[in-house]
Protein backbone atom coordinates (compact mmCIF):
# COMPACT_ATOMS: atom_id res chain seq x y z
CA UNK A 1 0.00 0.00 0.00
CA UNK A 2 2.88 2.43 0.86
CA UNK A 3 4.89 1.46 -2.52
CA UNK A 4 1.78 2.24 -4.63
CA UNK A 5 0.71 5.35 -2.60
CA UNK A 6 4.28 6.61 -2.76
CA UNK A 7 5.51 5.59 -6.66
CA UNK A 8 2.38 7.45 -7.21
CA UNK A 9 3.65 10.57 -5.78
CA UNK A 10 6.48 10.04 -7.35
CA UNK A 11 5.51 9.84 -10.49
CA UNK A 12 3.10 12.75 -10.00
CA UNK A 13 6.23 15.04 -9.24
CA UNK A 14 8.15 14.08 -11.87
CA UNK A 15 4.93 15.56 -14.33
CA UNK A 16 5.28 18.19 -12.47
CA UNK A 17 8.95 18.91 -12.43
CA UNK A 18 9.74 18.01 -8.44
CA UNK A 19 11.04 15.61 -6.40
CA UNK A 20 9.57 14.79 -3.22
CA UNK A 21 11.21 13.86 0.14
CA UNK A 22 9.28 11.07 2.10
CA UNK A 23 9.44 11.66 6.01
CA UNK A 24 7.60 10.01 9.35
CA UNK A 25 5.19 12.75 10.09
CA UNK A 26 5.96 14.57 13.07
CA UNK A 27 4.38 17.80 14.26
CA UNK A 28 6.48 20.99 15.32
CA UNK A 29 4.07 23.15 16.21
CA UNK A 30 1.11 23.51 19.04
CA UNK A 31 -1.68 26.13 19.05
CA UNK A 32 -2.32 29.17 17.27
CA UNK A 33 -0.04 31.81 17.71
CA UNK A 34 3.26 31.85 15.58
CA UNK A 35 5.88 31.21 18.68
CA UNK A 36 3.91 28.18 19.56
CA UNK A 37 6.76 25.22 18.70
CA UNK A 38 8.14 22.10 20.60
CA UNK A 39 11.57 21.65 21.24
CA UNK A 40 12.00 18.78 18.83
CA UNK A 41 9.50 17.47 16.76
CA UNK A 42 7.09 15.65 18.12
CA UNK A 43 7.01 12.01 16.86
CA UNK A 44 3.05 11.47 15.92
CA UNK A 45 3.64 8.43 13.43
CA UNK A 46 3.91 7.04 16.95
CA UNK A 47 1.40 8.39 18.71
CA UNK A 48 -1.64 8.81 16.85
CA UNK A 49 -1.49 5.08 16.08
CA UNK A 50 -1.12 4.08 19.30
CA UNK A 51 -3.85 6.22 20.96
CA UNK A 52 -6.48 5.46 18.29
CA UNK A 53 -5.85 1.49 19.30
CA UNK A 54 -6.12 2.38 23.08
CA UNK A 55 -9.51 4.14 22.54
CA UNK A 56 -10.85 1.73 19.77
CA UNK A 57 -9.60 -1.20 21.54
CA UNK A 58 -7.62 -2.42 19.09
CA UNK A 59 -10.41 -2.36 16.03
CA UNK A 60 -9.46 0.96 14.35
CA UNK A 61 -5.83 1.31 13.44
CA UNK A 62 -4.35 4.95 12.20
CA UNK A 63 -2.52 4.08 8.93
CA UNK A 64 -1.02 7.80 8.07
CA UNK A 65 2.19 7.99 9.26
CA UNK A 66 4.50 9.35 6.45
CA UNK A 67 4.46 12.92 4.55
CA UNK A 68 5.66 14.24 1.39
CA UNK A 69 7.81 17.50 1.11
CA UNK A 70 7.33 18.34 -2.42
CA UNK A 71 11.20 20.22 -3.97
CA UNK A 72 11.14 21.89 -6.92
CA UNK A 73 13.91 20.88 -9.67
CA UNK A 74 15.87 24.03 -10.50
CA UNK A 75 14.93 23.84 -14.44
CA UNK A 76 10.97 23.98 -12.99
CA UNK A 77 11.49 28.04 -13.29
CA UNK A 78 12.88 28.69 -16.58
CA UNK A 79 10.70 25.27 -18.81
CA UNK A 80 7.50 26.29 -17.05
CA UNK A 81 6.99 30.26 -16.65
CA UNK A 82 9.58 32.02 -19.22
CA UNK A 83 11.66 35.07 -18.01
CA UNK A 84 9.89 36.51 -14.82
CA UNK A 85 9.53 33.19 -12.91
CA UNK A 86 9.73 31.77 -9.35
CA UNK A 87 10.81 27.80 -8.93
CA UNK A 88 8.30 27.39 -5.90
CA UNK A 89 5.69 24.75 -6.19
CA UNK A 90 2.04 26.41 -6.06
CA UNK A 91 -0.45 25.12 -3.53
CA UNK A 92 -2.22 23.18 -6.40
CA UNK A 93 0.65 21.54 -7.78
CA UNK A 94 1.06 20.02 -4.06
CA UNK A 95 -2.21 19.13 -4.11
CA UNK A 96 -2.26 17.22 -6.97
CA UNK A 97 0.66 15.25 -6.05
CA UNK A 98 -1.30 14.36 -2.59
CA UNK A 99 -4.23 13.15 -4.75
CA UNK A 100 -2.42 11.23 -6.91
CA UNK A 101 -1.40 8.95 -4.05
CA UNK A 102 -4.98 8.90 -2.90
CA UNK A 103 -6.36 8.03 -5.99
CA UNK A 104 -3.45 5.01 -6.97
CA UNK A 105 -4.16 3.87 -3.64
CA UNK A 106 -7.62 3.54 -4.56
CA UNK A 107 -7.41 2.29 -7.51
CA UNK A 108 -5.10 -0.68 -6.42
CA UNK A 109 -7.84 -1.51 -3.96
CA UNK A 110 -10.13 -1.53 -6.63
CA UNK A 111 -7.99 -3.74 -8.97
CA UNK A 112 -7.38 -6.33 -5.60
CA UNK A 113 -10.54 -6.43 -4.70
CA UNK A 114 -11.68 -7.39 -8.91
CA UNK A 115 -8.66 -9.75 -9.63
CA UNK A 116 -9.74 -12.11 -5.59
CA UNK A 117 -6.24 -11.74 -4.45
CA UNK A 118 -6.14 -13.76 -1.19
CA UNK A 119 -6.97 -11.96 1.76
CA UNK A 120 -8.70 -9.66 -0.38
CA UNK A 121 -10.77 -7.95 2.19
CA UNK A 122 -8.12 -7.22 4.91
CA UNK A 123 -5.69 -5.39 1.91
CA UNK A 124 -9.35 -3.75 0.31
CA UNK A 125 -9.74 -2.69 3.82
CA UNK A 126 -6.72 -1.61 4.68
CA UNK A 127 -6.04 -0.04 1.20
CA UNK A 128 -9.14 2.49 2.18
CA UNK A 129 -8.62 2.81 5.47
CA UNK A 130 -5.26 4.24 4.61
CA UNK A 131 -6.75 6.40 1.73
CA UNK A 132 -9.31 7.65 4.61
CA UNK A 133 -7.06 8.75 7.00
CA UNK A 134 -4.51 10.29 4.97
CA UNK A 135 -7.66 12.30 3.19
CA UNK A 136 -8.05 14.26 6.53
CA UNK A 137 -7.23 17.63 6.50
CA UNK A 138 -4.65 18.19 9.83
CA UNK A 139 -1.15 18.96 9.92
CA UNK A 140 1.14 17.53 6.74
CA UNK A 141 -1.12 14.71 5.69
CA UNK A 142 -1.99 14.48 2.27
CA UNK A 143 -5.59 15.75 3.16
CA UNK A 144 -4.65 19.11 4.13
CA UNK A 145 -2.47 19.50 1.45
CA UNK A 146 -5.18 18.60 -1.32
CA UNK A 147 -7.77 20.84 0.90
CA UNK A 148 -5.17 23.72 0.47
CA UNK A 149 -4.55 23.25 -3.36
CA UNK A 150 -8.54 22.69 -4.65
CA UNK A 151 -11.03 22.32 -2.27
CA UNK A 152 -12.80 20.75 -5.03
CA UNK A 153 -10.30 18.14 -5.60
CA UNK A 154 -11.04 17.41 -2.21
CA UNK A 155 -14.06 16.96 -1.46
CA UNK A 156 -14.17 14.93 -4.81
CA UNK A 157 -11.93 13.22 -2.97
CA UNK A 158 -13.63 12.78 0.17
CA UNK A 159 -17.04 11.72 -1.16
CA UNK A 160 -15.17 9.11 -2.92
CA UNK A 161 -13.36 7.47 0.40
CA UNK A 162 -16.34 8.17 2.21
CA UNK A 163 -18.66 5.67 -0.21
CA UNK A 164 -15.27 3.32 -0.05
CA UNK A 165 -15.49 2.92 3.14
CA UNK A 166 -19.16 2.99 3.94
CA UNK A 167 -18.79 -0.11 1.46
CA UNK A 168 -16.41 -1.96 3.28
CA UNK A 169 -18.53 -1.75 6.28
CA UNK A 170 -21.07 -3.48 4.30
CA UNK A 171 -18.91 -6.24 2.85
CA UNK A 172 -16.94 -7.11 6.41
């Protein structure tokens, strides 16, 4: 699920004249105002997971714990925008990159769950469980940086994990 989810960011980037840097996701900052940061990172790849299992009981597992950090290949400036240019990557151009992890991942779930690969349900399942929880819109998860680029895209998106998973409820 990772390989596809990632190779399809990668692959996104490339279109779109970037590299990306995969990290653990870890949150810096607390709160609202602009000197609110830990000391170091704080690890939540860790956490999160293990708090949803304490308060689930074990029967809901949080699958998002890496995050993209889109880079911009030097060339991007000059091939893309001609003489008065910038080499940043645009809000929608990180969104798109986001989705098209979402949407592989999806699609592989769809293709395993067509072709009866054995223990079908458990990778269906876990295929959209991932997609779900890396659609929500908090900190550096692929959610918030889709809901930042096209809140279209997004709730597109959304609808789309949404009916994914209400139909693995029904299946399981």
């Amino acid at each position: 699920i990772l390989m596809v989810n990632i190779t399809a960011k990668e692959i996104a980037a490339y279109y779109l004249d970037a590299k990306i840097e995969i990290q653990p996701w870890e949150i810096s900052r607390y709160g609202f105002k602009a000197t609110s940061y830990f000391k170091r990172p704080f690890p939540a790849w860790i956490l999160f997971p293990l708090v949803m299992a304490v308060i689930s009981g074990g029967y809901v597992i949080w699958l998002a714990a890496l995050i993209f950090e889109p880079k911009p290949k030097p060339h991007r400036a000059a091939k893309r925008h001609g003489l008065y240019s910038f080499s940043e990557m645009s809000e929608y151009d990180i969104g798109k990159i986001g989705a098209a992890g979402i949407v592989a991942t999806l699609l592989f779930a769809l293709i395993a769950y067509f072709i009866h690969l054995p223990q079908q349900m458990n990778f269906v399942g876990l295929s959209i469980w991932f997609a779900f929880f890396n659609m929500l819109p908090i900190s550096h998860l692929d959610g918030n940086k889709i809901f930042f680029g096209s809140k279209i895209m997004w709730s597109t998106l959304a609808i789309i994990v949404l009916i994914a998973i209400t139909y693995t409820f029904i299946i399981i």
